[in-house]
C-alpha atoms as a PDB file:
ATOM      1  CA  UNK A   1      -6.776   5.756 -23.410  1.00  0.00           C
ATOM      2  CA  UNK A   2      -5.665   3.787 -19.839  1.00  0.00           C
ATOM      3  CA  UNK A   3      -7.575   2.020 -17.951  1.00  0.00           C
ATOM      4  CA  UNK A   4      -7.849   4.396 -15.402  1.00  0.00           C
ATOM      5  CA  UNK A   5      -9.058   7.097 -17.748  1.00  0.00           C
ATOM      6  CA  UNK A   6     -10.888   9.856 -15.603  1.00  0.00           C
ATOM      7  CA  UNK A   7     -10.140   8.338 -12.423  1.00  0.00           C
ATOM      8  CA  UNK A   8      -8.882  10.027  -8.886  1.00  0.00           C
ATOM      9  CA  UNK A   9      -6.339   7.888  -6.894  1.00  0.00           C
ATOM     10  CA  UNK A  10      -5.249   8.915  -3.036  1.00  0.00           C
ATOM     11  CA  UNK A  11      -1.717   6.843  -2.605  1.00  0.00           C
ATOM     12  CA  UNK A  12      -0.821   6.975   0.581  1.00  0.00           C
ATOM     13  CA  UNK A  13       3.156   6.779   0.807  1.00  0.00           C
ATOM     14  CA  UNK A  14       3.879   7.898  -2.515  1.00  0.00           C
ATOM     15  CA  UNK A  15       7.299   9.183  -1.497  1.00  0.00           C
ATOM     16  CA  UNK A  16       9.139   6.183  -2.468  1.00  0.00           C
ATOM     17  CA  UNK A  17       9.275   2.148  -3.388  1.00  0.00           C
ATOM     18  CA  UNK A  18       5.797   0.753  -4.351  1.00  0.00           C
ATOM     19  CA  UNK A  19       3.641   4.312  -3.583  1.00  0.00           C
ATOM     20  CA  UNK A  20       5.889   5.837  -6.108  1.00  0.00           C
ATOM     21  CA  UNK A  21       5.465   3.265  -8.706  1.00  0.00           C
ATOM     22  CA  UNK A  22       1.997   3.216  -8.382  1.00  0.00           C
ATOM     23  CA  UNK A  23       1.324   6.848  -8.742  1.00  0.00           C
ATOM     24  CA  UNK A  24       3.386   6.771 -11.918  1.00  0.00           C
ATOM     25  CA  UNK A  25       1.874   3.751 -13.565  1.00  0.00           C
ATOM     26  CA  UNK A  26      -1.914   5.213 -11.993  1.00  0.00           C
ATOM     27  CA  UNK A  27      -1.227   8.160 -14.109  1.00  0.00           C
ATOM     28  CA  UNK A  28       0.257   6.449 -17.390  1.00  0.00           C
ATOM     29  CA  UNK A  29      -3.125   4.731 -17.057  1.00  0.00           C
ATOM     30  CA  UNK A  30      -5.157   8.002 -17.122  1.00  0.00           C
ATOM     31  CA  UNK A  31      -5.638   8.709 -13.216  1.00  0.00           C
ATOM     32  CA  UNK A  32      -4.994  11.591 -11.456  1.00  0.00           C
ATOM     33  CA  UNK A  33      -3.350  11.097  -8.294  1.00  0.00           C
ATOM     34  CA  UNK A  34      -2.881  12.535  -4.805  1.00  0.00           C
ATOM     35  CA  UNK A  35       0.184  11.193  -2.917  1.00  0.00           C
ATOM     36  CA  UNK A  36       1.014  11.270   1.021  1.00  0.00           C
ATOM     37  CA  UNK A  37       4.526  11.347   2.379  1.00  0.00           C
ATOM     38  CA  UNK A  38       5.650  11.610   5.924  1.00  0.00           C
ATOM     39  CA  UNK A  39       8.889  12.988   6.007  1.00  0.00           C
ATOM     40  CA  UNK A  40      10.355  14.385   2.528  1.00  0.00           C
ATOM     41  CA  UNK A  41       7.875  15.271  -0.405  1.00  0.00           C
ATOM     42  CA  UNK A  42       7.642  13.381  -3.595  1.00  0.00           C
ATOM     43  CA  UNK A  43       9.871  13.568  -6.416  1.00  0.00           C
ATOM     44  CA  UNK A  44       7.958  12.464  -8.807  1.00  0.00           C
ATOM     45  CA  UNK A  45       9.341  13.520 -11.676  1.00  0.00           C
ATOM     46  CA  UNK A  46       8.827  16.077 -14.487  1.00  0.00           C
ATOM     47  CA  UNK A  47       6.602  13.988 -16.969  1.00  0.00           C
ATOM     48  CA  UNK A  48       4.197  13.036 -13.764  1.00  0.00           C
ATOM     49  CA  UNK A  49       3.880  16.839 -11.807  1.00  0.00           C
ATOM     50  CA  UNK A  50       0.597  17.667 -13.728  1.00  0.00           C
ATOM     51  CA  UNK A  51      -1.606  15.027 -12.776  1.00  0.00           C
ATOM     52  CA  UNK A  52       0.084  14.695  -9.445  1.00  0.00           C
ATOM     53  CA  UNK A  53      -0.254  16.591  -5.917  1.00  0.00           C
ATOM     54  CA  UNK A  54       0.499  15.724  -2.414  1.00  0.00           C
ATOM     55  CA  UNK A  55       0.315  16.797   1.073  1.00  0.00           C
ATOM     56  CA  UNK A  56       1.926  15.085   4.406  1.00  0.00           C
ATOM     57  CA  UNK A  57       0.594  13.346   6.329  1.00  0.00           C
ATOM     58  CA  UNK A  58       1.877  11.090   9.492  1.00  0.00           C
ATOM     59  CA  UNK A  59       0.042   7.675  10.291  1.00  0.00           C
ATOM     60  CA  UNK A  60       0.988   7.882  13.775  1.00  0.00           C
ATOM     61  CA  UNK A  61      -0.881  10.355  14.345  1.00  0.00           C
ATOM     62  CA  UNK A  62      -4.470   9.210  14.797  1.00  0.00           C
ATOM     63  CA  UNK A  63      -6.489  12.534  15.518  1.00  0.00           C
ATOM     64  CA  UNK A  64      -5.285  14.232  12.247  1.00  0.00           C
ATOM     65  CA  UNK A  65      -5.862  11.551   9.934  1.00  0.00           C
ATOM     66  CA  UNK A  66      -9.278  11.954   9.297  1.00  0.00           C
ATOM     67  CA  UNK A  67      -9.566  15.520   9.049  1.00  0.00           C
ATOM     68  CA  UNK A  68      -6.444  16.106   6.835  1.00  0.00           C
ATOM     69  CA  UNK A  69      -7.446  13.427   4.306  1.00  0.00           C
ATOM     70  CA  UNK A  70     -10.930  14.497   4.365  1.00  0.00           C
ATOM     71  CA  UNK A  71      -9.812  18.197   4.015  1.00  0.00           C
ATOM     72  CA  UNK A  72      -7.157  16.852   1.144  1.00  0.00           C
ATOM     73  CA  UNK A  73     -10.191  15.360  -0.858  1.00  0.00           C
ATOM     74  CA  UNK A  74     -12.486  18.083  -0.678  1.00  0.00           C
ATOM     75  CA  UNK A  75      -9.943  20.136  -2.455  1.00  0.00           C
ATOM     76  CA  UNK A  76      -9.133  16.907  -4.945  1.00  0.00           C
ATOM     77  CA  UNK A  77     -12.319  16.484  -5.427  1.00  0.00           C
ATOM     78  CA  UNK A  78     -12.871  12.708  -3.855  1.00  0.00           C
ATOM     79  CA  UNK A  79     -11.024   9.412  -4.547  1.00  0.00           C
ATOM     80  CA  UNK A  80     -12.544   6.309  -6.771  1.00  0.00           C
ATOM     81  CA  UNK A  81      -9.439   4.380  -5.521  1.00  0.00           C
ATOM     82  CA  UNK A  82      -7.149   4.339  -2.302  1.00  0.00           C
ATOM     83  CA  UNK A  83      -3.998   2.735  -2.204  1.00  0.00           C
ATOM     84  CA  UNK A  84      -2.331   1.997   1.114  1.00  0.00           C
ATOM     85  CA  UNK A  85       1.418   1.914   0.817  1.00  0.00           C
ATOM     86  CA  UNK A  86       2.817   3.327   3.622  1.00  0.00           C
ATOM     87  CA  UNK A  87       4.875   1.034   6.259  1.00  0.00           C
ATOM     88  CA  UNK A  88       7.830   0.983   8.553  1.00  0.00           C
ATOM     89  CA  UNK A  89       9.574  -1.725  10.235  1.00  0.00           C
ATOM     90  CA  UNK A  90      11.817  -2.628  12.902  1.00  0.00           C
ATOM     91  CA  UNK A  91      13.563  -5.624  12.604  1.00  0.00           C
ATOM     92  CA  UNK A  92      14.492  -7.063  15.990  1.00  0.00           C
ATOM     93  CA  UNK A  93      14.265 -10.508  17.933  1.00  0.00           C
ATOM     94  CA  UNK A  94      10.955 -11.406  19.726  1.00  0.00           C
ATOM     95  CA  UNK A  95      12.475 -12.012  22.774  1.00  0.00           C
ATOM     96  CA  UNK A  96      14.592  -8.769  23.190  1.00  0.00           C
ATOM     97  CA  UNK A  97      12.188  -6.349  20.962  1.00  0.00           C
ATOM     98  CA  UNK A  98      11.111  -3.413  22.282  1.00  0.00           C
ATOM     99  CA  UNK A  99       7.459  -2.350  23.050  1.00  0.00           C
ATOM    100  CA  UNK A 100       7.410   1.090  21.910  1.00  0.00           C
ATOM    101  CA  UNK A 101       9.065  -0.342  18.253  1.00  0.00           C
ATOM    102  CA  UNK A 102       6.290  -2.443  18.473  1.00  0.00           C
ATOM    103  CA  UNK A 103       3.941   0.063  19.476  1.00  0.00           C
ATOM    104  CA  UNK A 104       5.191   2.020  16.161  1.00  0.00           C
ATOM    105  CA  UNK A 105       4.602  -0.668  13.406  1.00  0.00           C
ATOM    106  CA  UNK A 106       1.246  -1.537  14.783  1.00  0.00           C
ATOM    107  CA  UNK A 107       0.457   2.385  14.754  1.00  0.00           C
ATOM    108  CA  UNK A 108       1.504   3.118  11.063  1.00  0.00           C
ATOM    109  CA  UNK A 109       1.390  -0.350   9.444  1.00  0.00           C
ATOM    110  CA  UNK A 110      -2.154  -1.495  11.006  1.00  0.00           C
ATOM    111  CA  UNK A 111      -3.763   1.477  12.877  1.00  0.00           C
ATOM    112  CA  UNK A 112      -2.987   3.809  10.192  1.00  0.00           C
ATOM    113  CA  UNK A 113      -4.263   2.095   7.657  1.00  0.00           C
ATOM    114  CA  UNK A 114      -7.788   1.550   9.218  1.00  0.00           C
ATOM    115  CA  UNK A 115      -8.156   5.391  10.297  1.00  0.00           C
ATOM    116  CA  UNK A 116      -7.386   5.937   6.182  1.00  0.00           C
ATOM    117  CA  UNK A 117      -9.828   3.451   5.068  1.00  0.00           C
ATOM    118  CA  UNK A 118     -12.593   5.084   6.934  1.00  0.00           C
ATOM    119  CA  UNK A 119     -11.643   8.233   6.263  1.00  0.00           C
ATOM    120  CA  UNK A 120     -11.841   7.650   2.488  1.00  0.00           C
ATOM    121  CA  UNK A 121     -15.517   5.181   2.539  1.00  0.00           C
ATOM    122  CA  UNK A 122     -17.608   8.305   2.661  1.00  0.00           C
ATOM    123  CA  UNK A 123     -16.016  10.127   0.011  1.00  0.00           C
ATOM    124  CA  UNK A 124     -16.306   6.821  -2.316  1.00  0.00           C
ATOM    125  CA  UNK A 125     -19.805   6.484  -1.497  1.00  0.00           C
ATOM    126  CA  UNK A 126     -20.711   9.449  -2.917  1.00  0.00           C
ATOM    127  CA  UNK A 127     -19.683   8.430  -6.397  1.00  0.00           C
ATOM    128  CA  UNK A 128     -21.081   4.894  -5.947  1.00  0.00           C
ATOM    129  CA  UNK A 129     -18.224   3.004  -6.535  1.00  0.00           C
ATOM    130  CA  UNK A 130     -14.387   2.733  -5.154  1.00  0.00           C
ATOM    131  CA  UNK A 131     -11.255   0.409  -4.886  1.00  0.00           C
ATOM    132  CA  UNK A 132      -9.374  -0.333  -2.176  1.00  0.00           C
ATOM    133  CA  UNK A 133      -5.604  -2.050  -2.263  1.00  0.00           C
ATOM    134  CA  UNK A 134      -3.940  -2.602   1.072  1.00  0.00           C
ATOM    135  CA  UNK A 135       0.195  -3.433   0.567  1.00  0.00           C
ATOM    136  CA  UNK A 136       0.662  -6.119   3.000  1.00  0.00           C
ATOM    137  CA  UNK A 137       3.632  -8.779   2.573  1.00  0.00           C
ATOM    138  CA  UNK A 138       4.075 -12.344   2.378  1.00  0.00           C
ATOM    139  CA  UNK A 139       5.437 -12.355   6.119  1.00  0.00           C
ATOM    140  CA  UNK A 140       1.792 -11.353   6.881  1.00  0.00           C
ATOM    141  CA  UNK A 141       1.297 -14.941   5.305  1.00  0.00           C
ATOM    142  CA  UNK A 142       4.046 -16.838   6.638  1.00  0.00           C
ATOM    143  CA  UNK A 143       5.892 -15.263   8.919  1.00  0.00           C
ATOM    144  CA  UNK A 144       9.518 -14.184   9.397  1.00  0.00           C
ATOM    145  CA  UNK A 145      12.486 -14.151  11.531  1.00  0.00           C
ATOM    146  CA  UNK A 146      13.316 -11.315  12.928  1.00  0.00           C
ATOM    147  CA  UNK A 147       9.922  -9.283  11.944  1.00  0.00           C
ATOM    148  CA  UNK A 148       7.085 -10.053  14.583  1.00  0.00           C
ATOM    149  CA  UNK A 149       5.740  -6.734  14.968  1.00  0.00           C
ATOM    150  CA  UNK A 150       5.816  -6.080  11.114  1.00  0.00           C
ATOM    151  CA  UNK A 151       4.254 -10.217  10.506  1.00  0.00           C
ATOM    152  CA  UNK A 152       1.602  -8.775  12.771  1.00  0.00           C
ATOM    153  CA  UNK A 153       0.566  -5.384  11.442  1.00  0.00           C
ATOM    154  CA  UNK A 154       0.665  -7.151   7.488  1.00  0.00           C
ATOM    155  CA  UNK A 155      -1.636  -9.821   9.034  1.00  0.00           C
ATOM    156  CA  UNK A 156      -3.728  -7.684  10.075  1.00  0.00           C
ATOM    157  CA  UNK A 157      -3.886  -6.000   7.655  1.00  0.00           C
ATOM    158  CA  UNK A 158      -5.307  -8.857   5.431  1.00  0.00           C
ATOM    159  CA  UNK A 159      -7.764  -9.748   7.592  1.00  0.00           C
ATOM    160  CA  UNK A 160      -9.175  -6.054   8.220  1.00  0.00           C
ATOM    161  CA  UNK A 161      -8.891  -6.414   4.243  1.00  0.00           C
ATOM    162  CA  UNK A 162     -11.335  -9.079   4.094  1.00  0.00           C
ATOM    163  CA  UNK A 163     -13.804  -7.812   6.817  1.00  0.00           C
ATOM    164  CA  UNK A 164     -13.740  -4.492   4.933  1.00  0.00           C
ATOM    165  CA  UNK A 165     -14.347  -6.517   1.086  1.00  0.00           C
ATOM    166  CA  UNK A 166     -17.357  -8.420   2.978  1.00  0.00           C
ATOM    167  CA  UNK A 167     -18.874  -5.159   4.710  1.00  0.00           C
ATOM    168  CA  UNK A 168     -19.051  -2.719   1.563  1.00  0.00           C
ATOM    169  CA  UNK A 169     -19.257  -5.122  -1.026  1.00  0.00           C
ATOM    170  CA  UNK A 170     -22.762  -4.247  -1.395  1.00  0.00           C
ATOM    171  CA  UNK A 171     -21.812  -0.470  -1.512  1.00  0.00           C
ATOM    172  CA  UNK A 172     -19.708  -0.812  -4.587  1.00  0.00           C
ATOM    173  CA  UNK A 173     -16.501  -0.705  -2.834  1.00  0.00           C
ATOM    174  CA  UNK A 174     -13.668  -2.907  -3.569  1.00  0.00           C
ATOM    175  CA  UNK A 175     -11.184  -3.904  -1.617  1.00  0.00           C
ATOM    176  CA  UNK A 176      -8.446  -6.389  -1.627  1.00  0.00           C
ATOM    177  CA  UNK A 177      -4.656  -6.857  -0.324  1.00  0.00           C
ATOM    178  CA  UNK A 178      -1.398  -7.003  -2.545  1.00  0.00           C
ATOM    179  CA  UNK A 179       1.449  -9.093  -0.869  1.00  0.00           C
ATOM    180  CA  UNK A 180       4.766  -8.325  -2.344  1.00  0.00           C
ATOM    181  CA  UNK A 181       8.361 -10.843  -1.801  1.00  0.00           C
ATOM    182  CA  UNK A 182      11.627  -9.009  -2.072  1.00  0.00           C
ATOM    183  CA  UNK A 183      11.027  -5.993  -4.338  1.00  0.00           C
ATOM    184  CA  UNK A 184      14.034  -3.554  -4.795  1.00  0.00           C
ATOM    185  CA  UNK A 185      13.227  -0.570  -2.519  1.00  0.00           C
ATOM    186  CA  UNK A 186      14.372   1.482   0.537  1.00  0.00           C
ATOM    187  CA  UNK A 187      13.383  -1.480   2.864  1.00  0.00           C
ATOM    188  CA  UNK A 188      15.093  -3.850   0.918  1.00  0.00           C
ATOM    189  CA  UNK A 189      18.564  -2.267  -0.269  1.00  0.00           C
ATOM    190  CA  UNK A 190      20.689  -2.259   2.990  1.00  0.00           C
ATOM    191  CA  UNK A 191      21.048  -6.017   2.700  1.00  0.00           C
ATOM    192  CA  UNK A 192      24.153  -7.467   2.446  1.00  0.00           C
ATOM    193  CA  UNK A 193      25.424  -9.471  -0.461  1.00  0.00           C
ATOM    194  CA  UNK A 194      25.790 -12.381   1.100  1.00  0.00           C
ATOM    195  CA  UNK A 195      22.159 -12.640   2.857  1.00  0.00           C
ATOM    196  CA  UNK A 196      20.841 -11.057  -0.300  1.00  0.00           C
ATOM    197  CA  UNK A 197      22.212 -14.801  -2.067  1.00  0.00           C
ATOM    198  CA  UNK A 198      20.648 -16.551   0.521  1.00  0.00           C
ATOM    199  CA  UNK A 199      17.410 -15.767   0.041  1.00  0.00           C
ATOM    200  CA  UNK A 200      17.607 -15.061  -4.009  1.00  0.00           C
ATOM    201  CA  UNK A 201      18.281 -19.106  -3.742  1.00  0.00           C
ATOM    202  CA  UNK A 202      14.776 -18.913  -2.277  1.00  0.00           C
ATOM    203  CA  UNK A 203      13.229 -17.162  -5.360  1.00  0.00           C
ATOM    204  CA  UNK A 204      13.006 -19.846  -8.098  1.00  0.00           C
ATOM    205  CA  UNK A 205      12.720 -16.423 -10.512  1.00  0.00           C
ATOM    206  CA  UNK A 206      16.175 -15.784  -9.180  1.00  0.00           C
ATOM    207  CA  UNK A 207      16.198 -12.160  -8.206  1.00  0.00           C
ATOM    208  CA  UNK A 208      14.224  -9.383  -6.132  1.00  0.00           C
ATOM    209  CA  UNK A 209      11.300  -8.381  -8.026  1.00  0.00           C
ATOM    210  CA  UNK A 210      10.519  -4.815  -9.173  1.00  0.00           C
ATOM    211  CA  UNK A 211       8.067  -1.805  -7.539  1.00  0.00           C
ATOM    212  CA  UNK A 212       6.766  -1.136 -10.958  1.00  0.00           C
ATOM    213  CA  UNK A 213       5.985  -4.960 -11.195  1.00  0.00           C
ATOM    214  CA  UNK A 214       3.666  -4.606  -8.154  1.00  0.00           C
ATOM    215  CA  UNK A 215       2.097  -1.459  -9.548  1.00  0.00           C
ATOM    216  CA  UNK A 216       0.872  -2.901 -12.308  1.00  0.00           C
ATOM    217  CA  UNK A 217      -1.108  -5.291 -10.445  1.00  0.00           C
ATOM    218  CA  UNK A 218      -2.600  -2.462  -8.522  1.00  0.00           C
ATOM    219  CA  UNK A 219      -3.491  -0.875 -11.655  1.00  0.00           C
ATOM    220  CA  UNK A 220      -5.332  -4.004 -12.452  1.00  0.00           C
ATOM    221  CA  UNK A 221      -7.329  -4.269  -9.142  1.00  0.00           C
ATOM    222  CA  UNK A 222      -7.999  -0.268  -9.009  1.00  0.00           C
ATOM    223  CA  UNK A 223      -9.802  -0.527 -12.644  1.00  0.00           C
ATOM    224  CA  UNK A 224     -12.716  -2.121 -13.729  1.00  0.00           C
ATOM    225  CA  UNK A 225     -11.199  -4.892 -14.861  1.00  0.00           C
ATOM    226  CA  UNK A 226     -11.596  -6.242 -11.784  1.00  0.00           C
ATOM    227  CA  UNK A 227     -14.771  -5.300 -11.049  1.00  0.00           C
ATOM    228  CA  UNK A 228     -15.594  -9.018 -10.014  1.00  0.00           C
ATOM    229  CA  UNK A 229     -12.506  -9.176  -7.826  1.00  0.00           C
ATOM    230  CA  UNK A 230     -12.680  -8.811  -3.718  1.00  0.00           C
ATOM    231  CA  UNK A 231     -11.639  -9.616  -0.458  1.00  0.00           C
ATOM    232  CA  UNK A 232      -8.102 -11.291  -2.019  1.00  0.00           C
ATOM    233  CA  UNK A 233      -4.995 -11.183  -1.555  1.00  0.00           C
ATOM    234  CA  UNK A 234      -2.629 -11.630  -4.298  1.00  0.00           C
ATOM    235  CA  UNK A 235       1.033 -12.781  -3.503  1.00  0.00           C
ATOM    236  CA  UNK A 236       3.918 -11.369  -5.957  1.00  0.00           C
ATOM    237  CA  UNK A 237       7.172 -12.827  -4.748  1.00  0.00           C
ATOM    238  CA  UNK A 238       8.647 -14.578  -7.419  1.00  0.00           C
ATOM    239  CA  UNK A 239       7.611 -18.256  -6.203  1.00  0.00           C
ATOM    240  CA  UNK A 240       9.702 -17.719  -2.718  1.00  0.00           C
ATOM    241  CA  UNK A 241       9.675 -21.461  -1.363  1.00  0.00           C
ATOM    242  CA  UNK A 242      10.286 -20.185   2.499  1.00  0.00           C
END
């Protein structure tokens, strides 16, 4: 039996990279999981379509947010655990980035999350209980060249994190922050050979890491494992030194 035997995730951006791997490791684990994508459905897989559904859903959209998760749960029957995995970026130069880019990170990557977090409290009030992981990023932690708007919305992100943890820690609720390195996904495989060196030297574990490697942290802080565990965030980068 998993450790997340009987349980109902919502993952929002389960359409690729780290959403993906965490509804397939929720439901190894004994979950049953409802997935978000924005543009193209889920292909999840044949061994994972049973315990998996999912409807679309577009973070930039504030007005719908609430109502189509909240209509989505009714029909799922609520959530014990929410992960938030959805992001974009646009990589550009602070000086010559443009507002509306900016605009649209803060809007999905920040914004977004927020309206799905309190969209999904009520629902995990009513079974007493729930876990919360936000996917933020190191560069939420540090910083990066090239990334301001996306730095911004993933330090946000931890710090609405930890306001959240301290607010409904006394309703049961969870909630903490993963921050992932270099992990082999969409965002990540456009980068050249050469710059992909540079920053391996970087990594004392000498490579990018894995989306199923961050899953199965999230699998740890959605189960009761960590029922001690909140208001964290947990860095998985392979040791990056910069």
């Amino acid at each position: 039996m998993g450790i997340l035997e009987g349980k109902k995730a919502l993952i929002v951006g389960a359409s690729g990279g780290i959403g993906l791997a965490c509804a397939k490791k929720f439901i190894d684990e004994g979950a049953e999981v409802l997935g978000t994508y924005r543009n193209t459905n889920t292909d999840i897989g044949e061994k994972y379509r049973e315990a998996f559904s999912a409807f679309r859903l577009d973070l930039s959209d504030g007005e719908s947010i609430s109502r189509t998760i909240r209509a989505e749960l009714k029909k799922f029957g609520g959530a014990d655990i929410l992960v938030n995995a959805a992001g974009i970026i646009f990589p550009e130069p602070l000086f010559s980035s443009k507002r509306e880019n900016w605009e649209s990170v803060i809007s999905c990557d920040l914004i977004g999350v927020y309206s799905v977090m309190q969209s999904v409290i009520v629902p995990m009030l009513s079974r007493g209980k729930g876990a919360i992981i936000n996917i933020s990023s190191v560069f939420g932690l540090r910083g990066g060249i090239g990334q301001s708007s996306y730095c911004a919305s993933k330090a946000g992100m931890i710090g609405l994190t930890k306001a959240a943890a301290a607010e409904l820690a006394e309703k049961n609720i969870r909630v903490n922050a993963v921050a992932p390195g270099y992990i082999e996904t969409a965002m990540t495989k456009d980068i050249n050979d050469s710059s992909r060196k540079k920053l391996i030297d970087n990594i004392p574990m000498k490579r990018f890491g894995r989306a199923d490697e961050v899953a199965e942290l999230c699998v740890f802080l959605a189960s009761d494992k960590a029922g001690y565990i909140t208001g964290q965030t947990f860095v998985i980068d392979g040791g990056m030194t910069i």
